[in-house]
Protein backbone atom coordinates (compact mmCIF):
# COMPACT_ATOMS: atom_id res chain seq x y z
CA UNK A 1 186.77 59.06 64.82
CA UNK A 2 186.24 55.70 62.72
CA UNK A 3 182.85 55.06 60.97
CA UNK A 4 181.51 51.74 61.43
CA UNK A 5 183.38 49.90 58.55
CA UNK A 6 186.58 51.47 59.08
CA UNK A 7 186.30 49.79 63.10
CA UNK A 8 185.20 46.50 62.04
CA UNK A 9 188.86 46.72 59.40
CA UNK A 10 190.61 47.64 62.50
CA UNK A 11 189.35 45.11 64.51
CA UNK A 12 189.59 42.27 61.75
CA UNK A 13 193.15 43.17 61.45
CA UNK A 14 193.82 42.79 64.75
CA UNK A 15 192.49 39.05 65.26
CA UNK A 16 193.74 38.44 61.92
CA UNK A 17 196.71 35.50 61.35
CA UNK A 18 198.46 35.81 58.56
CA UNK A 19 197.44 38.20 55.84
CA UNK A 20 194.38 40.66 55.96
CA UNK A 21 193.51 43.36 53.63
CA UNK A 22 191.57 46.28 53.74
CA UNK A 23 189.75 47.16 50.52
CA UNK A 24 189.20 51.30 50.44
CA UNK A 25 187.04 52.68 47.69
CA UNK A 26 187.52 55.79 46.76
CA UNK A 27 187.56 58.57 49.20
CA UNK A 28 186.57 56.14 52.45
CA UNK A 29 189.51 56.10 54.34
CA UNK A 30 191.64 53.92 53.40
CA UNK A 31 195.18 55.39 54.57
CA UNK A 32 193.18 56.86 57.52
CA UNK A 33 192.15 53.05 58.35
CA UNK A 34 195.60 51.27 58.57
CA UNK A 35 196.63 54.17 60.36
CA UNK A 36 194.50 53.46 63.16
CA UNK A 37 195.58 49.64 62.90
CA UNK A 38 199.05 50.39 63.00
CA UNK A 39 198.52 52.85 66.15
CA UNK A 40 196.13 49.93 67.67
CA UNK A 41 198.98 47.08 66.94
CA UNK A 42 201.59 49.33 68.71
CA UNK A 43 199.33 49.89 71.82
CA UNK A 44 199.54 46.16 71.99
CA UNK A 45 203.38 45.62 72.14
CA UNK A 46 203.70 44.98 68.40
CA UNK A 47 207.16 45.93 66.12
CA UNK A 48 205.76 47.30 62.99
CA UNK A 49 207.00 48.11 59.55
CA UNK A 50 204.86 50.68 57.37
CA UNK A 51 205.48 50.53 53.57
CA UNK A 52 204.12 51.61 50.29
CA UNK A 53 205.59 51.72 46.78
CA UNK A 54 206.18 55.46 46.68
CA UNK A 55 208.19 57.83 48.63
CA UNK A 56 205.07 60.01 48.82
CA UNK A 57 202.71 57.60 50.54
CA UNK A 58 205.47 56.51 52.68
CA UNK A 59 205.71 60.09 54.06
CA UNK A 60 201.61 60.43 54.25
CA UNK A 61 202.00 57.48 56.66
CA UNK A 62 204.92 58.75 58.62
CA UNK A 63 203.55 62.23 59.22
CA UNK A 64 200.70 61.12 60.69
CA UNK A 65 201.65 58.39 62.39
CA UNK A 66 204.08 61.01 63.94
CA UNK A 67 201.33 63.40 64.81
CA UNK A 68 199.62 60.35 66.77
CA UNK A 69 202.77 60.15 68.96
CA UNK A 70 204.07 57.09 67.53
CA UNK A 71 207.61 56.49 67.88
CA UNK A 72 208.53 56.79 64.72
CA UNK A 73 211.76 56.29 62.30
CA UNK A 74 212.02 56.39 58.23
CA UNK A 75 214.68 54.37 56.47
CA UNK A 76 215.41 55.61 52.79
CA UNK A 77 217.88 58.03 51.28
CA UNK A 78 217.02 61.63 53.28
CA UNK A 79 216.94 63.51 49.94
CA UNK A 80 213.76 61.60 48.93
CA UNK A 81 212.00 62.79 51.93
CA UNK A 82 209.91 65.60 52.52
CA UNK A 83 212.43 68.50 54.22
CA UNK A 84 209.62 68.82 57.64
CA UNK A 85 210.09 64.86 58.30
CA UNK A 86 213.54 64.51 57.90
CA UNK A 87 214.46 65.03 61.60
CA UNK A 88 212.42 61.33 61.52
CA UNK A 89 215.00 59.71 59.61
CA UNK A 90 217.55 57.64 60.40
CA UNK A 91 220.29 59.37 59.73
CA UNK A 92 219.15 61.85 61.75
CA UNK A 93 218.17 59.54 64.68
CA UNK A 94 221.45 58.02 64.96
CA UNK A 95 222.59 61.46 64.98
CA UNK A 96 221.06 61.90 68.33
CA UNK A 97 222.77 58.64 69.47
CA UNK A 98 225.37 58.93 72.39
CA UNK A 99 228.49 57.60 71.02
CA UNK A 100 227.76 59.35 67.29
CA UNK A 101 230.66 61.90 68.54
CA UNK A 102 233.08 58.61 67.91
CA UNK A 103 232.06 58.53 64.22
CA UNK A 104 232.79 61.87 63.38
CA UNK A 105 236.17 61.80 65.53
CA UNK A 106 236.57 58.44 63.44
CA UNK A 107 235.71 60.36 59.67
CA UNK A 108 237.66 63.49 61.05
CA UNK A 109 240.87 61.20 61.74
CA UNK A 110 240.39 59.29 58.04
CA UNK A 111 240.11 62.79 56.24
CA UNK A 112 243.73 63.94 58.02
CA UNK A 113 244.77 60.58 56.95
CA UNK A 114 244.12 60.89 53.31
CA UNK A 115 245.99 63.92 53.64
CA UNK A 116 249.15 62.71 54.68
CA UNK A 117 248.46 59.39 52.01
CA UNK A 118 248.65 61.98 49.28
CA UNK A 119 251.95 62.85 49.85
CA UNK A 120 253.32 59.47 49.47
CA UNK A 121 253.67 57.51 46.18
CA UNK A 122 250.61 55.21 45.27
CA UNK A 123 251.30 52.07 44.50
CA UNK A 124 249.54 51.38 41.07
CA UNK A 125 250.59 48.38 39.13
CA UNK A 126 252.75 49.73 36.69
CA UNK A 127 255.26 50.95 40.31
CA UNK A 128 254.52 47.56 41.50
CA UNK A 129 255.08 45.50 38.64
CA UNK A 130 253.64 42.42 40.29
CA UNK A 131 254.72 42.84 43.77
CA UNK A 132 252.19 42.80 46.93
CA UNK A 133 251.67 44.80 49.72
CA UNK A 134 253.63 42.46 52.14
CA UNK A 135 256.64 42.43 49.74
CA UNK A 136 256.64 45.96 48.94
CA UNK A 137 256.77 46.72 53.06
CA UNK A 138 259.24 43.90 53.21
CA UNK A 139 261.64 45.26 51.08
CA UNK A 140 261.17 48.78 52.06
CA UNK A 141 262.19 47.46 55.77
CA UNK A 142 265.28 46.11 54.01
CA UNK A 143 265.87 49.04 52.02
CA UNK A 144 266.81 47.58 48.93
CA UNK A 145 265.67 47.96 45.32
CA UNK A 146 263.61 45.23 43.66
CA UNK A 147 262.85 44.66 39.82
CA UNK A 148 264.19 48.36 39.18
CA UNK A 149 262.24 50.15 41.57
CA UNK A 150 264.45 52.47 43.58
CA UNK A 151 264.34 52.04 47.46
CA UNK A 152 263.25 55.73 47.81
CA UNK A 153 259.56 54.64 45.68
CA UNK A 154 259.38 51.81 47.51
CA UNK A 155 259.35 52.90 50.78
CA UNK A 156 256.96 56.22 49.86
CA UNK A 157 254.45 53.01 48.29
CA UNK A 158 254.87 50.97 51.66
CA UNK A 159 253.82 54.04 53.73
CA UNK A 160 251.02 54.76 51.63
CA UNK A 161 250.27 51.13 51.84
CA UNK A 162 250.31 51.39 55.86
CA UNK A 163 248.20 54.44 55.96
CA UNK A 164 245.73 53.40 53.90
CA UNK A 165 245.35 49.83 55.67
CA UNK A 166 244.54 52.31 58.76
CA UNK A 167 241.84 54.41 57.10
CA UNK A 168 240.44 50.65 55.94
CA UNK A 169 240.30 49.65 59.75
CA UNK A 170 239.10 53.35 60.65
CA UNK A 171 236.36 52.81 58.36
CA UNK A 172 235.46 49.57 59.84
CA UNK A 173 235.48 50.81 62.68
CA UNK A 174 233.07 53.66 62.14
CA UNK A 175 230.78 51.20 60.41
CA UNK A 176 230.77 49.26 63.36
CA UNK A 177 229.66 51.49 65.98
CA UNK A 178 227.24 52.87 63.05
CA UNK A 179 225.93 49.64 63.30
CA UNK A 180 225.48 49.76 66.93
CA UNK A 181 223.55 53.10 66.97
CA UNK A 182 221.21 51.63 64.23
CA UNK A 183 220.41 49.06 66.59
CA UNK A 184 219.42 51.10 69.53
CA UNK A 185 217.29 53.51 67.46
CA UNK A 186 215.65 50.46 66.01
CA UNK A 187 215.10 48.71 69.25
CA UNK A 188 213.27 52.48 70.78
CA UNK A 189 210.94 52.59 67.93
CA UNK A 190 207.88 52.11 67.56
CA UNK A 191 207.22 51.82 63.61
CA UNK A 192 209.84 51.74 61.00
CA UNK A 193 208.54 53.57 57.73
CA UNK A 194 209.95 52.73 54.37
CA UNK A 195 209.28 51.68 50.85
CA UNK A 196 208.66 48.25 49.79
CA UNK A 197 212.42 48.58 48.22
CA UNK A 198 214.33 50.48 50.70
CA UNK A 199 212.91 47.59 53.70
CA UNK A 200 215.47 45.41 51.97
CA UNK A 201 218.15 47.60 52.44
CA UNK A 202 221.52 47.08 54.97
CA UNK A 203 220.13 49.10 57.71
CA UNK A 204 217.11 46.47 58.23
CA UNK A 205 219.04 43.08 57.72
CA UNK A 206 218.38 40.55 60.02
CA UNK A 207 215.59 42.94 61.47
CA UNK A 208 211.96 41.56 61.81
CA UNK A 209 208.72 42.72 62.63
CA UNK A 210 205.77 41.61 64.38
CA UNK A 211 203.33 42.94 61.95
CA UNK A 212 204.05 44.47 58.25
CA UNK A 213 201.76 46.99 56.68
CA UNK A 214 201.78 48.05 53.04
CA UNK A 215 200.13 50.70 51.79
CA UNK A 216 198.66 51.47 48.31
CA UNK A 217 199.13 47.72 47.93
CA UNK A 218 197.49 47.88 44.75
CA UNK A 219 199.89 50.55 42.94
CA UNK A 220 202.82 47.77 44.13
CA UNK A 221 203.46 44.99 42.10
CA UNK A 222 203.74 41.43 43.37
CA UNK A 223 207.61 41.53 43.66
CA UNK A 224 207.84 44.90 45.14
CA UNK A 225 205.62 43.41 47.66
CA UNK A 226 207.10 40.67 48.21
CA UNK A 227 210.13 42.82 49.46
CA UNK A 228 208.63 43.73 53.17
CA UNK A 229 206.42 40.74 53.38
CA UNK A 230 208.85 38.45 54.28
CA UNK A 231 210.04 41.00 56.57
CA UNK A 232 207.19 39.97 59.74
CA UNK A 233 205.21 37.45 60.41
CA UNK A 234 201.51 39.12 59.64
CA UNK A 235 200.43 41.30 56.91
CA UNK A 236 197.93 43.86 56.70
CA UNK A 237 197.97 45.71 53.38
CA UNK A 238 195.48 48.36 52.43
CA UNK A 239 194.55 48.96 48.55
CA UNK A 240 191.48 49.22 45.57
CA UNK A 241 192.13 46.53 43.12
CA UNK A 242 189.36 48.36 41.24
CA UNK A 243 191.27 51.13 40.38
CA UNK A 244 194.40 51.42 38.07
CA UNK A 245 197.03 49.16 38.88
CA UNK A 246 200.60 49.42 38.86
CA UNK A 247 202.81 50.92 36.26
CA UNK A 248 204.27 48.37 34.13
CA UNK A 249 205.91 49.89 30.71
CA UNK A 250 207.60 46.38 29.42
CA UNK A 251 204.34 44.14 27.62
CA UNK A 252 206.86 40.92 28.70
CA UNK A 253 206.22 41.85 32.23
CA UNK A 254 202.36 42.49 31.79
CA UNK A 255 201.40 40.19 33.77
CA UNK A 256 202.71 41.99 36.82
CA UNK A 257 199.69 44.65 36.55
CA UNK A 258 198.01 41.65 38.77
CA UNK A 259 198.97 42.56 42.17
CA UNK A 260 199.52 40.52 45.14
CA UNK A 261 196.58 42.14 46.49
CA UNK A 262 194.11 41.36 43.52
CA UNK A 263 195.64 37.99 43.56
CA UNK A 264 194.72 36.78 47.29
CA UNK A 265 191.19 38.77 46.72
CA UNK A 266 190.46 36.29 44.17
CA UNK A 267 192.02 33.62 46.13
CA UNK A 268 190.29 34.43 49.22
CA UNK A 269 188.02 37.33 49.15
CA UNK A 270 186.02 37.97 51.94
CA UNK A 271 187.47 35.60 54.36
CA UNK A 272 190.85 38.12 54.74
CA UNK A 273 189.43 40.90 53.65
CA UNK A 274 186.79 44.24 54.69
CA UNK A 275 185.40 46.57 52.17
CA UNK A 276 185.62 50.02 53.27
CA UNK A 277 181.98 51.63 52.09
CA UNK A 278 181.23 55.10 53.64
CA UNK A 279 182.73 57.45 50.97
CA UNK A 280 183.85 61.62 52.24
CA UNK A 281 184.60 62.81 48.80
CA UNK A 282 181.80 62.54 46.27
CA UNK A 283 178.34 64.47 46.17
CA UNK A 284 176.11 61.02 45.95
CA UNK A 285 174.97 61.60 42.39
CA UNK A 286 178.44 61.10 41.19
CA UNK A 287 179.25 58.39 43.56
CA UNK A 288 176.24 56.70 42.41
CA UNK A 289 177.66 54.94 39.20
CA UNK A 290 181.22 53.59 40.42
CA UNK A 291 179.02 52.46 43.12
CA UNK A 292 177.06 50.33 41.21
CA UNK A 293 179.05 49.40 38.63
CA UNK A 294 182.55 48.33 40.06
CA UNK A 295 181.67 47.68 44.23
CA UNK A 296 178.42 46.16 43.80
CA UNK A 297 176.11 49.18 45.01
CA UNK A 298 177.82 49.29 48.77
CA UNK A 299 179.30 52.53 48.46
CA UNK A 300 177.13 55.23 51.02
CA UNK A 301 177.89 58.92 50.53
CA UNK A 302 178.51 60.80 54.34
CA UNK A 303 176.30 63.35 54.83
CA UNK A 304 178.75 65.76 54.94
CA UNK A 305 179.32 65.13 51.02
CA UNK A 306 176.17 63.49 49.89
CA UNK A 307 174.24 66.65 48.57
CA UNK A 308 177.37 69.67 48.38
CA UNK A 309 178.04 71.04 45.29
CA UNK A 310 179.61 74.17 43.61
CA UNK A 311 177.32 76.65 44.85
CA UNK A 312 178.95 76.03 48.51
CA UNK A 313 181.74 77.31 46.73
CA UNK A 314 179.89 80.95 45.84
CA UNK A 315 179.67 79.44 42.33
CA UNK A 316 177.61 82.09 40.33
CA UNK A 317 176.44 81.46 36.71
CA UNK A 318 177.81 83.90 34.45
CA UNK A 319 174.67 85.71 32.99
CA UNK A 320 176.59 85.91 29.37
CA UNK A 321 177.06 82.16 29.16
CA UNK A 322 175.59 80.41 26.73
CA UNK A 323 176.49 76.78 28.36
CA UNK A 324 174.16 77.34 31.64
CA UNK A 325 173.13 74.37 31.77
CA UNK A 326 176.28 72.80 32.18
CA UNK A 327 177.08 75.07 34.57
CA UNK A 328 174.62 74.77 37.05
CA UNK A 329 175.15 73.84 40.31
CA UNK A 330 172.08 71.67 40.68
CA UNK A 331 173.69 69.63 37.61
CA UNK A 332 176.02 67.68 39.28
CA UNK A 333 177.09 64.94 36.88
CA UNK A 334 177.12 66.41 33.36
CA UNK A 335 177.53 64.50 29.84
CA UNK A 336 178.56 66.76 27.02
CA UNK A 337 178.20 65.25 23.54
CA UNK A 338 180.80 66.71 21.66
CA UNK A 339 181.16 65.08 18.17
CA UNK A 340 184.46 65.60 16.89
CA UNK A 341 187.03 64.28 15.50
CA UNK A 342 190.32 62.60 17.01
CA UNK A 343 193.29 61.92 15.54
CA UNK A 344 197.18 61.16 15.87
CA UNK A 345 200.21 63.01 15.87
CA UNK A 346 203.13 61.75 13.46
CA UNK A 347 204.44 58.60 15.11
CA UNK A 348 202.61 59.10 17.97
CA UNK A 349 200.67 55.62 19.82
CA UNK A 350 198.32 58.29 21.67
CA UNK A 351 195.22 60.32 20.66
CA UNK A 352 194.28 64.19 20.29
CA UNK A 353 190.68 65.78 19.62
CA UNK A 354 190.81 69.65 19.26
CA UNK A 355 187.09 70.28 19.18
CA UNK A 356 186.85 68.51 22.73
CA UNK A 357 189.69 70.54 23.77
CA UNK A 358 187.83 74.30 22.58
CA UNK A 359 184.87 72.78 24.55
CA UNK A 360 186.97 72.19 27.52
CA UNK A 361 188.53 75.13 27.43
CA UNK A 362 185.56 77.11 26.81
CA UNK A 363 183.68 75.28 30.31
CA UNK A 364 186.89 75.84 32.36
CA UNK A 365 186.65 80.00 31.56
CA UNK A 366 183.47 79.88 32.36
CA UNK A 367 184.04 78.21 36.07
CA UNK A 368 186.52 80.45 36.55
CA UNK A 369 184.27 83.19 35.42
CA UNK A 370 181.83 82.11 38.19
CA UNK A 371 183.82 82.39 40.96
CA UNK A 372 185.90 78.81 41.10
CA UNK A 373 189.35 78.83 41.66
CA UNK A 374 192.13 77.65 39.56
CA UNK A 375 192.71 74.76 42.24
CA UNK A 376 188.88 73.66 42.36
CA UNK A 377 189.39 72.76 39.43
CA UNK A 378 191.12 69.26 37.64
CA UNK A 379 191.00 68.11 33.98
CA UNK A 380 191.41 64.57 32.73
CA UNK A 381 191.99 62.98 29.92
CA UNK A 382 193.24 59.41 29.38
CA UNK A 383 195.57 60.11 26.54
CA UNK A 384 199.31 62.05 26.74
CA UNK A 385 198.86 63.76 23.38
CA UNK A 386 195.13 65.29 24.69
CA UNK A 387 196.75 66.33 28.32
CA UNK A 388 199.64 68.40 25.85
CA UNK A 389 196.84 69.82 24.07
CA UNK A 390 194.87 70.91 26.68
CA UNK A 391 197.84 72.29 28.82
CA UNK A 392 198.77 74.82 25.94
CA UNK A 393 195.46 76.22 26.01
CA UNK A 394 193.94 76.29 29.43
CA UNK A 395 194.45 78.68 32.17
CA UNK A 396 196.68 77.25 35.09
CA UNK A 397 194.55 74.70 35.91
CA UNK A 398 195.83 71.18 36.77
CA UNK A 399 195.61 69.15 33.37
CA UNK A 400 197.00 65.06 34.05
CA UNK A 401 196.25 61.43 32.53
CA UNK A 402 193.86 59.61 34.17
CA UNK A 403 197.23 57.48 35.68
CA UNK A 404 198.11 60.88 37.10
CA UNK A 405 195.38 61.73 38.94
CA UNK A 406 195.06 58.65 40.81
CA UNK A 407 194.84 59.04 44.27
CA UNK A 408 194.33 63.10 43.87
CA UNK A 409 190.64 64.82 43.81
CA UNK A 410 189.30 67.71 42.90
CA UNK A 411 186.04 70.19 43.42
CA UNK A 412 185.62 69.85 39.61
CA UNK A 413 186.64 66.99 37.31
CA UNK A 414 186.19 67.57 33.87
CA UNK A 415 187.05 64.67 31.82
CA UNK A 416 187.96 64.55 27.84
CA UNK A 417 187.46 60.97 26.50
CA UNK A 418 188.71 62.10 23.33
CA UNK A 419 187.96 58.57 21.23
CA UNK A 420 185.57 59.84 18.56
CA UNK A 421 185.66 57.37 15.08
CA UNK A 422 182.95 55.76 13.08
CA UNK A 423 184.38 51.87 13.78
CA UNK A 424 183.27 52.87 17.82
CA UNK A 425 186.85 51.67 18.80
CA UNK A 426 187.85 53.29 22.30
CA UNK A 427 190.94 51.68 22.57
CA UNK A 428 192.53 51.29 25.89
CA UNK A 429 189.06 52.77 27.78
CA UNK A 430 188.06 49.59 27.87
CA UNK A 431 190.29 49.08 30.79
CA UNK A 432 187.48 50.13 32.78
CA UNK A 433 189.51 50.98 36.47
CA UNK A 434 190.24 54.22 34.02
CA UNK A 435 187.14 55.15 34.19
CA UNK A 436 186.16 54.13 37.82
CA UNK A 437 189.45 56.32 38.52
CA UNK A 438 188.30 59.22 36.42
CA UNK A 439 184.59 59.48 37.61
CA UNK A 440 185.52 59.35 41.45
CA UNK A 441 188.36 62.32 41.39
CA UNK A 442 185.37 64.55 41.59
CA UNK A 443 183.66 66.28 44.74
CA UNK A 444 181.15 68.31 43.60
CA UNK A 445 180.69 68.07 39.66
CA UNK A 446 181.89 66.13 37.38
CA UNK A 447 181.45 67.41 33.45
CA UNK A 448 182.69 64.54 31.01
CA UNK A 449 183.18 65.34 27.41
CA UNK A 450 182.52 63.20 24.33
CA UNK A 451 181.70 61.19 21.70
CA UNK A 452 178.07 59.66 22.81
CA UNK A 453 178.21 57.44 19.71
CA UNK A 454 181.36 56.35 20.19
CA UNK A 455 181.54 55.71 23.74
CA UNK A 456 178.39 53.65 23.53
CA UNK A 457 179.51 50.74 21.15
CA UNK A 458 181.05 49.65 24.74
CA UNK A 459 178.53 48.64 27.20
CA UNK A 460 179.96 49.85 30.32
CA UNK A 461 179.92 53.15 29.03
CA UNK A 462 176.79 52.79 27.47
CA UNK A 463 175.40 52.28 30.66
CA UNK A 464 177.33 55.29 31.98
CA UNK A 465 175.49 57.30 29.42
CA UNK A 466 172.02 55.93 30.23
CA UNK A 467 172.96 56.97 33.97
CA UNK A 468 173.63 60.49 33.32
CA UNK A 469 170.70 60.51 31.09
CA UNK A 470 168.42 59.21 33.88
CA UNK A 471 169.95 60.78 37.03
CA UNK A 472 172.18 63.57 35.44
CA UNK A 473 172.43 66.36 32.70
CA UNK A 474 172.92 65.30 29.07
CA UNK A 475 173.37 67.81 26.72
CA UNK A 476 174.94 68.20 23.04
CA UNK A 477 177.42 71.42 23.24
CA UNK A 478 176.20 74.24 21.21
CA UNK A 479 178.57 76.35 19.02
C-alpha cells in the first residue's frame, strides 16, 4: 500500500513526457515506488526496461517485480545473478523456447565435427606458404604438389579447410535461430531487467522500449546512464542526489561524481521531479537532523518508526556498566566526545584513531552485553585505515566505510569520525552526503564518536553538535 507521496510519484510518472524523477530520502520507498510505476506502466500496454548500475539492485528490482506477476526476463551474464532468479534469465528463457532442441542438435553436430577436423592437417601458414583456401582445395582436386607441399598434406589441409567452413555455417546457423528465440521471449515479456551496461549488449540491439527506468540513478554516472536512456522514449529514474554519489577513483574524471540525475534536478527541479518524504527506517529523533539540514525539514517519520528504539529489542542495561548513559534506550541519538588523537599509517592517504576505536569497542561489548545481536548492530567510519582497525578488534559485527554502507541500515549505527587535530581540519567530511549517509543508516540509535573540537571548526557539524546537545545525549567518555 503507497503512502500519499509515493501515489502522487506514481501518478506524476505516469502523465509524465519525457524524463521524470523520483527523489527518495532515506528509508521512504524509493525502490518500492518505481516498482509500483513500472507494474502501473505495464497494466497500461507499456514495453519497459528496468536498470540500475549494480547487479544487486538489478536483482532487488527483478525479484519483486517477479513476485508482482510481471512477466519478467534479465539480460546479463547468469553467473552475476543471484542462483533463485536465474530461471528469469535469458538464457534460461530461450531455453524454454520450442525450436531450442535445433541449437543443441546444431552444437552437438559442430563438437563431432571438430572431432573429425582434428584428424586432418591444419593449414597454418608455414604448410601454406602463401596459398588460400580456394587454391589449396584446387590443387588437392588435381592432386598435385605445389611449392613443395606433398599432395598427401594438401589434401588432409583442404579437408580440414571444408570441415571447418561447415562448423562456420553450423555456427551461423545456431546463432540465427538463437536470434529468433531471443525475439519471441522478448516480444512475451513484460519488463526486461538489466544494468545500465549490459542494456547495450547484442541481445537488445535494435530493441526499444516504451518507457526506461533506472534505478539508484544517483550511484550511476552520467555515461552509464546514458547507456539505457536512449534505449525508450520516456524516462523515469529513481535516486537521492543528497547522498554519496558515484564511485569515481580517476581525479581527471571527477567531474563525473555529478550525475545525470543531480544535473536535470538543478536544471529542472520540481517541474520533473517528486520528493518522496514519509521515512520507515529512523526513530524521529535521528531523522530529525538530515531532515533539516539536507531536504529542507520535509522528511515525516511513520508511526511505526517514529518513537521505537532498542528497548523493543529486550535491550537491558548492563548493571556493571559504567557508560549507562550512552546506553540507554531513551537516548536515542548519542554524541560521545572522545579526544584523541589520529594519525597515519606509513604511506597511507587515510586516517586511524585508536582511542576512538577502545571506545567503540568498549560500547559495542556492552550492546551485546545487553541483549543486541551481532546483526543489530553496524559501525561506520569514513576512513579505510579506521574500518581495519576496528575490524581487528571488534566482535563479528559489521564494520564498513561510510561508501559501504550506503543503501544498508542497521538497529544501531555507531559512527567513528576519527579526525581529531589542533588545525580543526576534517578533511574529506566536508563532503557532507557522508554524513547525511552515515546519520540515516540508523533505526533505533545512533552513537557517533569524536572529536567535539574538531568537528566543530566546520559549521555543518557544528550544528550537528548543537542538535544532539539540544534534542539528544552529549556526553564526554569516561576512562
Amino acid at each position: 500500500m503507497l503512502n500519499e507521496f509515493q501515489k502522487k510519484a506514481v501518478e506524476r510518472s505516469l502523465k509524465a513526457e519525457g524524463m521524470f524523477l523520483i527523489h527518495g530520502p532515506p528509508g521512504t520507498g524509493k525502490t518500492t515506488t518505481l516498482i509500483a510505476s513500472i507494474e502501473e506502466h505495464v497494466k497500461r500496454g507499456f514495453k519497459v526496461l528496468a536498470t540500475a548500475d549494480s547487479n544487486v539492485a538489478v536483482d532487488n528490482m527483478l525479484e519483486r517485480l517477479a513476485e508482482r506477476g510481471l512477466k519478467v526476463v534479465r539480460v546479463g551474464n547468469p553467473v552475476r545473478v543471484y542462483e533463485k532468479l536465474r530461471i528469469y534469465t535469458l538464457d534460461e528463457k530461450v531455453r524454454e523456447e520450442k525450436g531450442f532442441e535445433d541449437i543443441l542438435e546444431i552444437y552437438k553436430r559442430i563438437e563431432e565435427l571438430k572431432e573429425k577436423r582434428e584428424t586432418y592437417t591444419k593449414p597454418e601458414p608455414k604448410l601454406r606458404r602463401g596459398l588460400s583456401d580456394e587454391q589449396i582445395i584446387k590443387h588437392a582436386h588435381k592432386g598435385t604438389s605445389v611449392r613443395g607441399i606433398s599432395p598427401k598434406i594438401i589434401r588432409s589441409m583442404a579437408e580440414w579447410i571444408k570441415i571447418n567452413s561447415t562448423i562456420k555455417d553450423l555456427y551461423e546457423r545456431a546463432r540465427n535461430i538463437e536470434e529468433k528465440l531471443i525475439k519471441s521471449v522478448l516480444s512475451k515479456t513484460d519488463v526486461v531487467c538489466t544494468t545500465n551496461s549490459s542494456a547495450g549488449s547484442d541481445a537488445l540491439k535494435d530493441v526499444y522500449f516504451d518507457v526506461v527506468f533506472i534505478d539508484e540513478a544517483t550511484q550511476s554516472t552520467e555515461p552509464s546512464c546514458l547507456i539505457p536512456v536512449v534505449k525508450g522514449s520516456k524516462v523515469v529514474m529513481a535516486g537521492d542526489h543528497k547522498q554519496l554519489p558515484p564511485t569515481v577513483l580517476s581525479m581527471e574524471a571527477s567531474d563525473l561524481t555529478y550525475t545525470l540525475f543531480e544535473r536535470l534536478m538543478d536544471i529542472c527541479g520540481k517541474d520533473i521531479s517528486e520528493m518522496l518524504r514519509i521515512q520507515y527506517r529512523m526513530n524521529e529523533r535521528i531523522m530529525k537532523f538530515p531532515s533539516d539540514t539536507f531536504y529542507k525539514g520535509l522528511l515525516i517519520a511513520h508511526e511505526s518508526v517514529k518513537n521505537h528504539t532498542i528497548a523493543d529489542l529486550n535491550f537491558k542495561i548492563p548493571e556493571d556498566t559504567q557508560i549507562k548513559e550512552i546506553l540507554h534506550p531513551e537516548n536515542v541519538v548519542v554524541f560521545v566526545a572522545v579526544i584523541g588523537k589520529e594519525y597515519q599509517k606509513p604511506g597511507s592517504t587515510s586516517f586511524a584513531n585508536e582511542t576512538e576505536a577502545r571506545v567503540v569497542k568498549e560500547i559495542v561489548n556492552a550492546l551485546v552485553e545487553g541483549g543486541l545481536k551481532l546483526e543489530h548492530i553496524g559501525v561506520i567510519s569514513p576512513y579505510d585505515d579506521q574500518v581495519d582497525l576496528l575490524s581487528n578488534i571488534l566482535p563479528p559485527v559489521e564494520v564498513k566505510t561510510v561508501d559501504g554502507f550506503q543503501g544498508r541500515e542497521k538497529e544501531v549505527i555507531i559512527v567513528s569520525f576519527v579526525r581529531s587535530n589542533e588545525e580543526g581540519d576534517i578533511g574529506f567530511l566536508r563532503d557532507y552526503r557522508r554524513l547525511n549517509v552515515a546519520i540515516t543508516r540508523a533505526k533505533r540509535k545512533l552513537i557517533a564518536v569524536g572529536d567535539p573540537y574538531t568537528l566543530s571548526s566546520d559549521p555543518i557539524y557544528n550544528k550537528f553538535l548543537n542538535y544532539v546537545k539540544e534534542l539528544g545525549t552529549f556526553t564526554l567518555f569516561k576512562h
